[in-house]
PDB file of N, CA and C in Angstrom:
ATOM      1  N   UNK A   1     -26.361  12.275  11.203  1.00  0.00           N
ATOM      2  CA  UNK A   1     -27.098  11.032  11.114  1.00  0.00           C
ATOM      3  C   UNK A   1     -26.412  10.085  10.122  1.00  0.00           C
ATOM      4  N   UNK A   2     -25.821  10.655   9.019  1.00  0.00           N
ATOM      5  CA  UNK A   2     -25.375   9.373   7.936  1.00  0.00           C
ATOM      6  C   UNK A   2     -23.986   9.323   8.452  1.00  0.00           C
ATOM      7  N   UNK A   3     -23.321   9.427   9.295  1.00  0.00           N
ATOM      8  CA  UNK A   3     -22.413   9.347   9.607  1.00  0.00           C
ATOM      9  C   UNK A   3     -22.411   8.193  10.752  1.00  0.00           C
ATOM     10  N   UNK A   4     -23.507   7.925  11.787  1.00  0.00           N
ATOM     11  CA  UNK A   4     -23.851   7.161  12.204  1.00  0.00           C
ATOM     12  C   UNK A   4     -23.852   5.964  11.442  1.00  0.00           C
ATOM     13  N   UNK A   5     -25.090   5.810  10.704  1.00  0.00           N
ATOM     14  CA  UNK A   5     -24.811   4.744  10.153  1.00  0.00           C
ATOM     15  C   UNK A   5     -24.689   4.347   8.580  1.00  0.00           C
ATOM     16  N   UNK A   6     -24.069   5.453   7.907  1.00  0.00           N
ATOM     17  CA  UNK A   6     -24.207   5.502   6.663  1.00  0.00           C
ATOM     18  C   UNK A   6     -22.699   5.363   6.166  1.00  0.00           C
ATOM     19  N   UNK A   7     -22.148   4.392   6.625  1.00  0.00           N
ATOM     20  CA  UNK A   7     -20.704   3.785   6.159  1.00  0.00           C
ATOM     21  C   UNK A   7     -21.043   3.274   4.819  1.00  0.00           C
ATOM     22  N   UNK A   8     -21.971   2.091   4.268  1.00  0.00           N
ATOM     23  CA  UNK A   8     -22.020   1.621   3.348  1.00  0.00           C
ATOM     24  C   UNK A   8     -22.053   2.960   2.367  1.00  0.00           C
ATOM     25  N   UNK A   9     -23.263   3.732   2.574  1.00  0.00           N
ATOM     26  CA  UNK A   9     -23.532   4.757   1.657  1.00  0.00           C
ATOM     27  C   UNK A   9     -22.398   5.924   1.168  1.00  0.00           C
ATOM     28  N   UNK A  10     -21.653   6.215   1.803  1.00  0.00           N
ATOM     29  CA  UNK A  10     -20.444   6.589   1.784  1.00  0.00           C
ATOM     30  C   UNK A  10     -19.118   6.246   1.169  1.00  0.00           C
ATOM     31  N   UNK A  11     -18.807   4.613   1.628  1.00  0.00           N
ATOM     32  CA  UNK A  11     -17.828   4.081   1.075  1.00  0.00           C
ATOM     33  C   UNK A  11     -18.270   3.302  -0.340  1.00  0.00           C
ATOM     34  N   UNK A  12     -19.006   2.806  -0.512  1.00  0.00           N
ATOM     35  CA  UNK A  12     -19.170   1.977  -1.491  1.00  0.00           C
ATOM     36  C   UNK A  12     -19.801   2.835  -2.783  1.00  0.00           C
ATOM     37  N   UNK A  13     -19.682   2.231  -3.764  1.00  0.00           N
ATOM     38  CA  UNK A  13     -20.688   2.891  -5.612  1.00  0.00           C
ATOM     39  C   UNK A  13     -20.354   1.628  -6.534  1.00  0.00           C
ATOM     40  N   UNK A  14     -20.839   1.957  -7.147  1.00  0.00           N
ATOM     41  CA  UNK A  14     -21.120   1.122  -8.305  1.00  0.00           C
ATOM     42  C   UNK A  14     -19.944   0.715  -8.834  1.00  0.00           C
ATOM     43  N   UNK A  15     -19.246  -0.214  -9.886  1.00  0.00           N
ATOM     44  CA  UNK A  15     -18.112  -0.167 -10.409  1.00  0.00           C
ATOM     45  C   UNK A  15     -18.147   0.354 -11.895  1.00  0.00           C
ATOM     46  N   UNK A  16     -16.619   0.529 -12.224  1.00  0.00           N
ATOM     47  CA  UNK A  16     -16.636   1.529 -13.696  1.00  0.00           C
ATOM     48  C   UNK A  16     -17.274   0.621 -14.937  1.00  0.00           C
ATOM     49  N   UNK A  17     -17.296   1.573 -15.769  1.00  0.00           N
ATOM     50  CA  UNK A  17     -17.765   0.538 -17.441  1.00  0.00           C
ATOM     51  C   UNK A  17     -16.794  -0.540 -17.411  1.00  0.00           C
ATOM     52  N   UNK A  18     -17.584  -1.548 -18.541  1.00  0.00           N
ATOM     53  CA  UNK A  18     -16.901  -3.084 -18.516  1.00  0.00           C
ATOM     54  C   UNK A  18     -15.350  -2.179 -19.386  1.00  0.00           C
ATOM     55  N   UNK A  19     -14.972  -1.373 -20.066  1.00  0.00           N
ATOM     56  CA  UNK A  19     -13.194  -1.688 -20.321  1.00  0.00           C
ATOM     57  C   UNK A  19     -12.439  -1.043 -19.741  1.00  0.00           C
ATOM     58  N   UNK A  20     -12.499  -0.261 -18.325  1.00  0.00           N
ATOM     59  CA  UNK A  20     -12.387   0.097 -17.526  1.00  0.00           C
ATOM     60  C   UNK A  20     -12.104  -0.637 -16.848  1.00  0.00           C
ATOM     61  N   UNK A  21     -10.981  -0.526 -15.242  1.00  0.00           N
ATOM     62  CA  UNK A  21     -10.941  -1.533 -14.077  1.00  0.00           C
ATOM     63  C   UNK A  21     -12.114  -0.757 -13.127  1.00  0.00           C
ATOM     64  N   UNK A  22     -13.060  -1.973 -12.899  1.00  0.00           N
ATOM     65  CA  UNK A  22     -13.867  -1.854 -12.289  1.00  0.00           C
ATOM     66  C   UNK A  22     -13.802  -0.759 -11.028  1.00  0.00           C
ATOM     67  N   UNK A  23     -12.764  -0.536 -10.085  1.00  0.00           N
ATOM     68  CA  UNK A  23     -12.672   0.630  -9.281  1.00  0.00           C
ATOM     69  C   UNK A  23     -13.518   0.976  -8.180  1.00  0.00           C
ATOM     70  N   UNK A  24     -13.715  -0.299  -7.687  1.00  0.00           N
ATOM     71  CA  UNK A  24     -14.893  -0.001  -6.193  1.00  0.00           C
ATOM     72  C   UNK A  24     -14.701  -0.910  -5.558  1.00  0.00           C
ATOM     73  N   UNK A  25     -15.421  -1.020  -4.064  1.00  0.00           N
ATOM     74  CA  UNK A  25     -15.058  -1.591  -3.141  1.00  0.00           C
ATOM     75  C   UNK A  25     -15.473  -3.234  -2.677  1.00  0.00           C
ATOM     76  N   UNK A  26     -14.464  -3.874  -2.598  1.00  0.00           N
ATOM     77  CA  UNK A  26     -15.463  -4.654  -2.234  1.00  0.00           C
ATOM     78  C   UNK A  26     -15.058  -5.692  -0.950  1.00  0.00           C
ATOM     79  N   UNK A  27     -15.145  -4.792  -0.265  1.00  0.00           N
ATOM     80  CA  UNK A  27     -15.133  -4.996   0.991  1.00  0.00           C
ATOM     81  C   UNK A  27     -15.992  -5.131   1.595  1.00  0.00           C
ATOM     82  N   UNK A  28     -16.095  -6.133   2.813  1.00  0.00           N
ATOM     83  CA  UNK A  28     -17.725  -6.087   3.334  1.00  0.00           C
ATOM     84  C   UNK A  28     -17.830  -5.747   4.678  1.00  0.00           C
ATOM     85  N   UNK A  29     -16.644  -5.029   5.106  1.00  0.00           N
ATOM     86  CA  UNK A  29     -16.866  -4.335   6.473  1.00  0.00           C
ATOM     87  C   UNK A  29     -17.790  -2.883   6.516  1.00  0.00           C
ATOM     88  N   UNK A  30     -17.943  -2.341   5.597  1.00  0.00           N
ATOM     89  CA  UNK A  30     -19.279  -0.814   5.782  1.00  0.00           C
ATOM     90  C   UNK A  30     -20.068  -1.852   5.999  1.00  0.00           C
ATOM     91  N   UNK A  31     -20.551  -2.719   5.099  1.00  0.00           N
ATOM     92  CA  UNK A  31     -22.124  -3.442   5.423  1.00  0.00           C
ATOM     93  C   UNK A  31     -22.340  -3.698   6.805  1.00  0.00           C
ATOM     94  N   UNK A  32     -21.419  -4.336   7.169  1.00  0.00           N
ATOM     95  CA  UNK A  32     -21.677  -5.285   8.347  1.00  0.00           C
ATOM     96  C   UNK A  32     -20.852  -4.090   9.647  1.00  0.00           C
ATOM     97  N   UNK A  33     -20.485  -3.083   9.218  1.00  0.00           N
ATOM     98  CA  UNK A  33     -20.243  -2.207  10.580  1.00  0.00           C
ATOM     99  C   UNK A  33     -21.682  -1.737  10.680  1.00  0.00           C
ATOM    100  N   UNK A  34     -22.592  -1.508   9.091  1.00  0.00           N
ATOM    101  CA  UNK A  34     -23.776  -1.072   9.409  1.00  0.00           C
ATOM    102  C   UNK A  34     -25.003  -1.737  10.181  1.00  0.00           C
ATOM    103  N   UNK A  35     -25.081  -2.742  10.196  1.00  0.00           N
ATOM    104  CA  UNK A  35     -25.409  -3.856  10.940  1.00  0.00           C
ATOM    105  C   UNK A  35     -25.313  -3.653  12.286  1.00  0.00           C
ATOM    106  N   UNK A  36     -24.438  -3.738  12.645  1.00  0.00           N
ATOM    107  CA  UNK A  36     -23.630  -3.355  14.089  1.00  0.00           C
ATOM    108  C   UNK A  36     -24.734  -2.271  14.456  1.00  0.00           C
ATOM    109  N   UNK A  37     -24.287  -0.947  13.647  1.00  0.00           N
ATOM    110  CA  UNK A  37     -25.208   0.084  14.274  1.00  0.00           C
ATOM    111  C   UNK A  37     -26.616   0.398  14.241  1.00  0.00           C
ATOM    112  N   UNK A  38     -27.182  -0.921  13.095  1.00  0.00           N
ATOM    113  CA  UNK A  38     -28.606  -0.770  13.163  1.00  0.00           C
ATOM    114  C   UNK A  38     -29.096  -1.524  14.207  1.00  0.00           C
ATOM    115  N   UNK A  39     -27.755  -2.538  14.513  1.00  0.00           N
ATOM    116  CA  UNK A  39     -28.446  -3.460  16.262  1.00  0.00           C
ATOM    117  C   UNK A  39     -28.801  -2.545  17.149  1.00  0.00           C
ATOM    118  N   UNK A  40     -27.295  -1.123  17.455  1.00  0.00           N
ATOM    119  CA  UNK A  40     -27.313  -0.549  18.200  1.00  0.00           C
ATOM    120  C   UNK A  40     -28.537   0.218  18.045  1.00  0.00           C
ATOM    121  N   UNK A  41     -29.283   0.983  16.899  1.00  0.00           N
ATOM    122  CA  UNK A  41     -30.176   1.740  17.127  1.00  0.00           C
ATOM    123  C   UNK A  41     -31.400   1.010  17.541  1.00  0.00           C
ATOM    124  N   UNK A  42     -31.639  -0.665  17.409  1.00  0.00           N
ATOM    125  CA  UNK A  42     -32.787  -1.497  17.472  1.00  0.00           C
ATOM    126  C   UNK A  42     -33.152  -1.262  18.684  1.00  0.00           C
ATOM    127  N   UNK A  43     -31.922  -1.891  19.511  1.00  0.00           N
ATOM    128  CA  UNK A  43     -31.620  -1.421  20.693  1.00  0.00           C
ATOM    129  C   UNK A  43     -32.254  -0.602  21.939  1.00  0.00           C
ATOM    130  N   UNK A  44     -31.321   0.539  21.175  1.00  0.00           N
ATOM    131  CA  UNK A  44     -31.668   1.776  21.785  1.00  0.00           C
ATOM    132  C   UNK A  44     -33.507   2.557  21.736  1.00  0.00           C
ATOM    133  N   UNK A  45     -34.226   2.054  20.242  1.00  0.00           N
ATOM    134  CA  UNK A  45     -34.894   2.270  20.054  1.00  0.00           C
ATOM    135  C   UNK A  45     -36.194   1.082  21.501  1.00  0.00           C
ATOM    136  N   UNK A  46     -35.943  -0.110  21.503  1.00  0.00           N
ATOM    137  CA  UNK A  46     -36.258  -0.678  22.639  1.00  0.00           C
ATOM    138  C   UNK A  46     -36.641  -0.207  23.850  1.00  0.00           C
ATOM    139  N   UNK A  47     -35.286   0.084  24.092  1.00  0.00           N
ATOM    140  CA  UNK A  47     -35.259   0.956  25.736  1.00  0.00           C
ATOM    141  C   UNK A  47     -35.940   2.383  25.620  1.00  0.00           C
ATOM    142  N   UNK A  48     -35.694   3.054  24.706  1.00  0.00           N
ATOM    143  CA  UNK A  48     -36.565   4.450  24.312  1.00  0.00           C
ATOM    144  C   UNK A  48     -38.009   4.331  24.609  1.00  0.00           C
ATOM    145  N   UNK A  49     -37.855   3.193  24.135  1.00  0.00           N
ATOM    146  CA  UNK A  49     -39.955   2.458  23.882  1.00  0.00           C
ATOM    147  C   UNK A  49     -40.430   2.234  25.086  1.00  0.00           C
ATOM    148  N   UNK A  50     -39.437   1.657  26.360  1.00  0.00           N
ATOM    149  CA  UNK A  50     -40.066   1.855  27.728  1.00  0.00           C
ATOM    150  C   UNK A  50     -40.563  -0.122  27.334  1.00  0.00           C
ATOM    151  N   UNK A  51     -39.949  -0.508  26.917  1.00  0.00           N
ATOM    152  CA  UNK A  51     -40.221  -1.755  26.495  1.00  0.00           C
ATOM    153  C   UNK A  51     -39.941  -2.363  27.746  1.00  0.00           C
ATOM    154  N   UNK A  52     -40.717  -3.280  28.422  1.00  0.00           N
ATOM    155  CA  UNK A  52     -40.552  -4.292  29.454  1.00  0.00           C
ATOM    156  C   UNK A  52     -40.269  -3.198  31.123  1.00  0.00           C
ATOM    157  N   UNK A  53     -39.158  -3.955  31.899  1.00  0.00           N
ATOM    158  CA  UNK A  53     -38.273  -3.273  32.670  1.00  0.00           C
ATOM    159  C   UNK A  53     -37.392  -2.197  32.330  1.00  0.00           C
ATOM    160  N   UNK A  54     -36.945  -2.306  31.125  1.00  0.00           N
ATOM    161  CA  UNK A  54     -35.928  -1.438  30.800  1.00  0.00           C
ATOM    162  C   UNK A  54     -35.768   0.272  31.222  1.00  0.00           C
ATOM    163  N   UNK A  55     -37.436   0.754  31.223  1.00  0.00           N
ATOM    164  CA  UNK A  55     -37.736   1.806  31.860  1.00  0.00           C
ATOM    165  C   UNK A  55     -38.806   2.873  31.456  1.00  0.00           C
ATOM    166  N   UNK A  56     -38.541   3.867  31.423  1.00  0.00           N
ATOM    167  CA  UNK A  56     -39.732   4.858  30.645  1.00  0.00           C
ATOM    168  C   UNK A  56     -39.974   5.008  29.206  1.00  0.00           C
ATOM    169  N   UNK A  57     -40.581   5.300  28.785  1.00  0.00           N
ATOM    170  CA  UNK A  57     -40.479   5.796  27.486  1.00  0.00           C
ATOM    171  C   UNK A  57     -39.894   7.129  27.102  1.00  0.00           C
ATOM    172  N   UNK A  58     -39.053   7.406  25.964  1.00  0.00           N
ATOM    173  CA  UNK A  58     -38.742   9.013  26.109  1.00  0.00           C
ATOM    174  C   UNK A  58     -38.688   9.046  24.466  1.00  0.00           C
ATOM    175  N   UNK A  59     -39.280   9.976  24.672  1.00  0.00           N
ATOM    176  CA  UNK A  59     -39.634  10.916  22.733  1.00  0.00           C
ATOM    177  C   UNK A  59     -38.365  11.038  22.140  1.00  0.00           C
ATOM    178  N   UNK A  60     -37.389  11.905  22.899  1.00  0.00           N
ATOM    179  CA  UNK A  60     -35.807  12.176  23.069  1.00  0.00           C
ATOM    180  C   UNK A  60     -35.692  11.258  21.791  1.00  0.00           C
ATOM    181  N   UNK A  61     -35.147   9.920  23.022  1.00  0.00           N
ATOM    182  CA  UNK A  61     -34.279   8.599  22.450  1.00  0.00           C
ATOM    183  C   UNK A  61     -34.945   8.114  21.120  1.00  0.00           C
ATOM    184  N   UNK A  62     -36.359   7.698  21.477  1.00  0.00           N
ATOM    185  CA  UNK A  62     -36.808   7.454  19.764  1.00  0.00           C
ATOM    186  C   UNK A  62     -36.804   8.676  18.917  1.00  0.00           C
ATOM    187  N   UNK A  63     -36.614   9.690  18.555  1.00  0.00           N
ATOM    188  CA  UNK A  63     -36.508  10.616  17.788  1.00  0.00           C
ATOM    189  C   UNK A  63     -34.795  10.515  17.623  1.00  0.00           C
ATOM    190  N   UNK A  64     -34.138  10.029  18.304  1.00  0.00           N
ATOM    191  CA  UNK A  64     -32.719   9.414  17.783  1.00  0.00           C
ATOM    192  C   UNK A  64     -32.487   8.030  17.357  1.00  0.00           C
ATOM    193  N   UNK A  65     -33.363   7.061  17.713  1.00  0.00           N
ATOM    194  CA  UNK A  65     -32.758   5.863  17.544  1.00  0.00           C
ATOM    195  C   UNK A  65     -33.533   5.190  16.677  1.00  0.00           C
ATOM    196  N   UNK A  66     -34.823   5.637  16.205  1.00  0.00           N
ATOM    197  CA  UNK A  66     -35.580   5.002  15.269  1.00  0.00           C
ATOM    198  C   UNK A  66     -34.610   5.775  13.728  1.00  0.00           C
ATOM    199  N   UNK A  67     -34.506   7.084  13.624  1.00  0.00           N
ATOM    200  CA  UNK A  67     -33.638   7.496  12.290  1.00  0.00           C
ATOM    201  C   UNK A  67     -32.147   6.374  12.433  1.00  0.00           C
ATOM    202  N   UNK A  68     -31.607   6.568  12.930  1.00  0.00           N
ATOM    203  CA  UNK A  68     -30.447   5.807  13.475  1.00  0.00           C
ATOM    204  C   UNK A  68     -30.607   4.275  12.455  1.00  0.00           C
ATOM    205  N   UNK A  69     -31.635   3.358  13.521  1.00  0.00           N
ATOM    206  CA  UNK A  69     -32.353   2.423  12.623  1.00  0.00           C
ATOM    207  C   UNK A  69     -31.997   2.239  11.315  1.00  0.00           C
ATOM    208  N   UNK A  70     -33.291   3.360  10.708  1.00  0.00           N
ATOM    209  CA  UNK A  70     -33.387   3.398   9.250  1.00  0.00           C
ATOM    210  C   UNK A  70     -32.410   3.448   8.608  1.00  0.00           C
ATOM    211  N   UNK A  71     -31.643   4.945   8.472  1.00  0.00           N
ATOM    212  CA  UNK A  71     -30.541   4.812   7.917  1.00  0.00           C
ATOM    213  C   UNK A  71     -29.478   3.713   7.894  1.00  0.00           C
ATOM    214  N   UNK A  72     -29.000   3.385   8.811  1.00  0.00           N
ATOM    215  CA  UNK A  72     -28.351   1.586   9.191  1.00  0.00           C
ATOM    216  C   UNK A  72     -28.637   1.185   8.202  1.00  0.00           C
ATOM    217  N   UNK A  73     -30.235   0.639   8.540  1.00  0.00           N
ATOM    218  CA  UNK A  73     -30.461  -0.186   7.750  1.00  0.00           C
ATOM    219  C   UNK A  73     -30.283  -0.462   5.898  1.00  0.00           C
ATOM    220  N   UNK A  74     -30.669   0.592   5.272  1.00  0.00           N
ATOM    221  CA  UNK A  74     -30.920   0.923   4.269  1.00  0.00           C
ATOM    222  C   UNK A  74     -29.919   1.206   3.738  1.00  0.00           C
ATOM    223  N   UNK A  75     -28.503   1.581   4.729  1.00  0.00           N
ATOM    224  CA  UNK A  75     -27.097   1.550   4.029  1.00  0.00           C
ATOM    225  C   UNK A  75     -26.367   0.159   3.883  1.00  0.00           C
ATOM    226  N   UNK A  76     -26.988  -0.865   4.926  1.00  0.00           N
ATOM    227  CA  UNK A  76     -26.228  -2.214   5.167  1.00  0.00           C
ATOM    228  C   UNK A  76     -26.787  -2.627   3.790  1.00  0.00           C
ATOM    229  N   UNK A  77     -27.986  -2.067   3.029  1.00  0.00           N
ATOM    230  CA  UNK A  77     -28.830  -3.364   2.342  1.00  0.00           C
ATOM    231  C   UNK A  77     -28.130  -2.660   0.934  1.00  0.00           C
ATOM    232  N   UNK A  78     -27.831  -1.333   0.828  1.00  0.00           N
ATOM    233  CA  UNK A  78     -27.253  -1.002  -0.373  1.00  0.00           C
ATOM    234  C   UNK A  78     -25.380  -1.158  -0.476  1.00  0.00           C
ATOM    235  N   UNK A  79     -24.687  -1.313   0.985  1.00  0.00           N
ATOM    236  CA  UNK A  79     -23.897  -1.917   0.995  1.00  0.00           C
ATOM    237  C   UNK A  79     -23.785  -3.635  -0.144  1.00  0.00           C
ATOM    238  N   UNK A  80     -24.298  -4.016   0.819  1.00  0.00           N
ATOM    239  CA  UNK A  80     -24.465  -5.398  -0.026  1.00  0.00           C
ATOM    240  C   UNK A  80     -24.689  -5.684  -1.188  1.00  0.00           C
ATOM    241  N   UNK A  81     -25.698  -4.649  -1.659  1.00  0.00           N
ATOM    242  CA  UNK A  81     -25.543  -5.097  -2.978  1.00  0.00           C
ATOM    243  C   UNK A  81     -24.708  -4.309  -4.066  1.00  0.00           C
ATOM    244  N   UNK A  82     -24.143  -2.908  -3.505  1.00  0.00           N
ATOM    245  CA  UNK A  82     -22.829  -2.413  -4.131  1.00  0.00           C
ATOM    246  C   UNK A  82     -21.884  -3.706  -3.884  1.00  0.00           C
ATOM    247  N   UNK A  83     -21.545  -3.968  -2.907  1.00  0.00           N
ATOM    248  CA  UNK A  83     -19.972  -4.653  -3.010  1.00  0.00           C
ATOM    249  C   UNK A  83     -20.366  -6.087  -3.684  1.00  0.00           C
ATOM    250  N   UNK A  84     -21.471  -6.546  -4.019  1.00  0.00           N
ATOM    251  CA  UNK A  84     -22.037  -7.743  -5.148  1.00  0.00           C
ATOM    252  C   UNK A  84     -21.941  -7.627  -6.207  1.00  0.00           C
ATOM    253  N   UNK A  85     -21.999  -6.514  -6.441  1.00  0.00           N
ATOM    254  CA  UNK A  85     -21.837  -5.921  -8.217  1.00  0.00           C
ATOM    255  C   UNK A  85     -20.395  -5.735  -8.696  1.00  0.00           C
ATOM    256  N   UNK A  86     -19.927  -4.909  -7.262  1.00  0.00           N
ATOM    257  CA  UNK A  86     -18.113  -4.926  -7.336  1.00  0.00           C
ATOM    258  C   UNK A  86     -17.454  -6.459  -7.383  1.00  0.00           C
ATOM    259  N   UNK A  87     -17.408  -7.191  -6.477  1.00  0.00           N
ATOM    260  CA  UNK A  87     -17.303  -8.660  -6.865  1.00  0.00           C
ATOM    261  C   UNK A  87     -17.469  -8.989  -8.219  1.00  0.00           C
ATOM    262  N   UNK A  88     -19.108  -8.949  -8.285  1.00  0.00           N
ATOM    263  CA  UNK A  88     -19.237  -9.869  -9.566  1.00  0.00           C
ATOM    264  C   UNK A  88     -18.651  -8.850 -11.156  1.00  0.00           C
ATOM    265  N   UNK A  89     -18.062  -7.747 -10.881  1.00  0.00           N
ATOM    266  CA  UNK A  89     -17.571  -6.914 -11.914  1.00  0.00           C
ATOM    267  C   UNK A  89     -16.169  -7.571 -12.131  1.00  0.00           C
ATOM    268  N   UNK A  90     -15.303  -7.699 -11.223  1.00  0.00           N
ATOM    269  CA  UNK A  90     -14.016  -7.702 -10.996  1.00  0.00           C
ATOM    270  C   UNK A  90     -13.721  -9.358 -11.336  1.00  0.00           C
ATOM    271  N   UNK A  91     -14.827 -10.620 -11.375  1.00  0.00           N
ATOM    272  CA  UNK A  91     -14.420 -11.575 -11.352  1.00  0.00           C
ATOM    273  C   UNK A  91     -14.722 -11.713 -12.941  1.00  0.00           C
ATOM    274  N   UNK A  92     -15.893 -10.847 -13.380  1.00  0.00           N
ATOM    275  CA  UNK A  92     -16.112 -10.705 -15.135  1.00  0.00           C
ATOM    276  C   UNK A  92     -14.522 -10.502 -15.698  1.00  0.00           C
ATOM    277  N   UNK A  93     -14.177  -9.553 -15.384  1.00  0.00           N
ATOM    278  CA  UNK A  93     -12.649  -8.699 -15.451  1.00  0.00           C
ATOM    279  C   UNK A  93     -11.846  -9.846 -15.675  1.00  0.00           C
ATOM    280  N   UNK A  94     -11.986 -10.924 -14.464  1.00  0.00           N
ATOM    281  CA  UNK A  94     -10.425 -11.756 -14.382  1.00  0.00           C
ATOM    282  C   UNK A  94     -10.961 -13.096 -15.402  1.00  0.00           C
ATOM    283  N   UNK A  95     -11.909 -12.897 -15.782  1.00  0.00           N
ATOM    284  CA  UNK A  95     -12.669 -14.151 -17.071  1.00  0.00           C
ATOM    285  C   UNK A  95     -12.442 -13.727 -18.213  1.00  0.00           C
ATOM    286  N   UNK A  96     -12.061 -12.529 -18.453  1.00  0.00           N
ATOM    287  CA  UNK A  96     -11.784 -12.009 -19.753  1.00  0.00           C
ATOM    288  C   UNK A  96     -10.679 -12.458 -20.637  1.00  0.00           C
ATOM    289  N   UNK A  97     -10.796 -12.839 -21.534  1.00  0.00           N
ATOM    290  CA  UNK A  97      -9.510 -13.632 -22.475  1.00  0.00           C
ATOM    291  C   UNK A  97      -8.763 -12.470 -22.663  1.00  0.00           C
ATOM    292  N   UNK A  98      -7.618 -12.842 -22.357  1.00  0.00           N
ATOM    293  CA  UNK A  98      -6.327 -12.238 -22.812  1.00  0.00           C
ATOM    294  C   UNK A  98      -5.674 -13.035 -23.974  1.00  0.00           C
ATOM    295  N   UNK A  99      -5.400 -11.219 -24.966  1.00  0.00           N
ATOM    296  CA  UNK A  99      -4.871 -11.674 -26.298  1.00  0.00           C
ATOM    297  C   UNK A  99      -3.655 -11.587 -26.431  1.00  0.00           C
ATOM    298  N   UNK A 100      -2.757 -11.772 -27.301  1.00  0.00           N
ATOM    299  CA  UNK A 100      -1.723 -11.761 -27.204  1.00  0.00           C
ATOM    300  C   UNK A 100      -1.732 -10.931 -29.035  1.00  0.00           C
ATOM    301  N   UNK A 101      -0.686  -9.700 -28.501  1.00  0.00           N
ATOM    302  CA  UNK A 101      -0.344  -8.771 -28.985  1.00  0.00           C
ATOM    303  C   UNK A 101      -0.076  -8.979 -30.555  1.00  0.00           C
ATOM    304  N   UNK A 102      -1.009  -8.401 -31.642  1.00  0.00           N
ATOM    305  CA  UNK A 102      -0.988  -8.873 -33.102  1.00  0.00           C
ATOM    306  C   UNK A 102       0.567  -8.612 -33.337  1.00  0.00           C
ATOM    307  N   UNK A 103       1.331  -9.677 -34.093  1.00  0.00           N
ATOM    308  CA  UNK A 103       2.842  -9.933 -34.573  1.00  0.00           C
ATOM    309  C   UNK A 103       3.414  -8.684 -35.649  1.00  0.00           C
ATOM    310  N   UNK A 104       4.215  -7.954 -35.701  1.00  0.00           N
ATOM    311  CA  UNK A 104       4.519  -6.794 -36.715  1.00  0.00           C
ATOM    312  C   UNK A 104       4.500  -7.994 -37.793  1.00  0.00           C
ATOM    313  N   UNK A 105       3.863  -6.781 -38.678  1.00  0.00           N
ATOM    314  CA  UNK A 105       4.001  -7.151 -40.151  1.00  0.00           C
ATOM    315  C   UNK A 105       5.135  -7.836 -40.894  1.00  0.00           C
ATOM    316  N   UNK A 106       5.153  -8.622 -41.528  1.00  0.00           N
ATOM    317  CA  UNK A 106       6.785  -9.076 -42.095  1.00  0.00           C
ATOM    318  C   UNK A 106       7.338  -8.245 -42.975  1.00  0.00           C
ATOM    319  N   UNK A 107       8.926  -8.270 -43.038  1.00  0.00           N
ATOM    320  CA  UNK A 107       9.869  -7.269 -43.092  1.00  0.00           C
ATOM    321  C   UNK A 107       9.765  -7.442 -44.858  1.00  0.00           C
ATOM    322  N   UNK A 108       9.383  -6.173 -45.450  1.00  0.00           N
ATOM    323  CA  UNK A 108       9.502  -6.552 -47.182  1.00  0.00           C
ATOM    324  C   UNK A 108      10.779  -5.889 -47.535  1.00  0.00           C
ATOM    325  N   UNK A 109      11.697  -6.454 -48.688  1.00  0.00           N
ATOM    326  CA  UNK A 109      12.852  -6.748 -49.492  1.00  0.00           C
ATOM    327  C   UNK A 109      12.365  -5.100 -49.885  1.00  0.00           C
ATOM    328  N   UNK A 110      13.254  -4.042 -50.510  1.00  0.00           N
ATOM    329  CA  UNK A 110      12.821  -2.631 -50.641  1.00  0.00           C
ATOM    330  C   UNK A 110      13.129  -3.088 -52.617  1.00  0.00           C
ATOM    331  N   UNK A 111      12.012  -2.471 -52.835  1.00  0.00           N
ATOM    332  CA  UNK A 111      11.718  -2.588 -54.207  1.00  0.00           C
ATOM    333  C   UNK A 111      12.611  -2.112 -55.105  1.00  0.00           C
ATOM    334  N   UNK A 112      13.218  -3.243 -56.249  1.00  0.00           N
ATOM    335  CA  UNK A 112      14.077  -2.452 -57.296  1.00  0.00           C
ATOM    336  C   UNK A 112      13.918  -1.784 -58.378  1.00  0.00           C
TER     337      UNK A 112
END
């Protein structure tokens, strides 16, 4: 089942402590592949339902396509807001002042 639609949940986490490189994803294809498959389970869950013409109802299909659903769903929505945090980590990162390296000490005359 999380393999279905549990791309976000899988690929994505949190990013590292602020002096750390942040180290996560932030990509927004898990979200939106999850999307994809929560259409597909909406879908499927539809036609399962015997909704309209489409046809009978069968226990089967909704006992697959309503979990299907959920999970989707609930990975697209933690997708999103993992790869928001990754973003907004990584752009903290590139705001950070860079110092420039304290100068060696000056050279002292050796004592007579």
């Amino acid at each position: 089942m999380m393999l279905l639609g549990g791309c976000s949940l899988i690929t994505t986490g949190p990013p590292a402590a602020p002096p750390a490189p942040p180290d996560c994803n932030r990509s927004l294809f898990p979200p939106i592949a999850d999307i994809g498959i929560a259409f597909f389970g909406l879908v499927g869950t539809e036609i399962s339902a015997g909704g309209g013409s489409l046809g009978e109802r069968s226990n089967t299909g909704l006992g697959f396509f309503i979990p299907v659903l959920a999970v989707a769903t609930v990975s697209s929505v933690y997708g999103f807001v993992r790869t928001g945090q990754c973003r907004d980590a990584y752009r903290a990162r590139a705001a950070m002042p860079v110092y420039a390296p304290a100068p060696p000490p000056p050279f002292a005359p050796p004592a007579q």
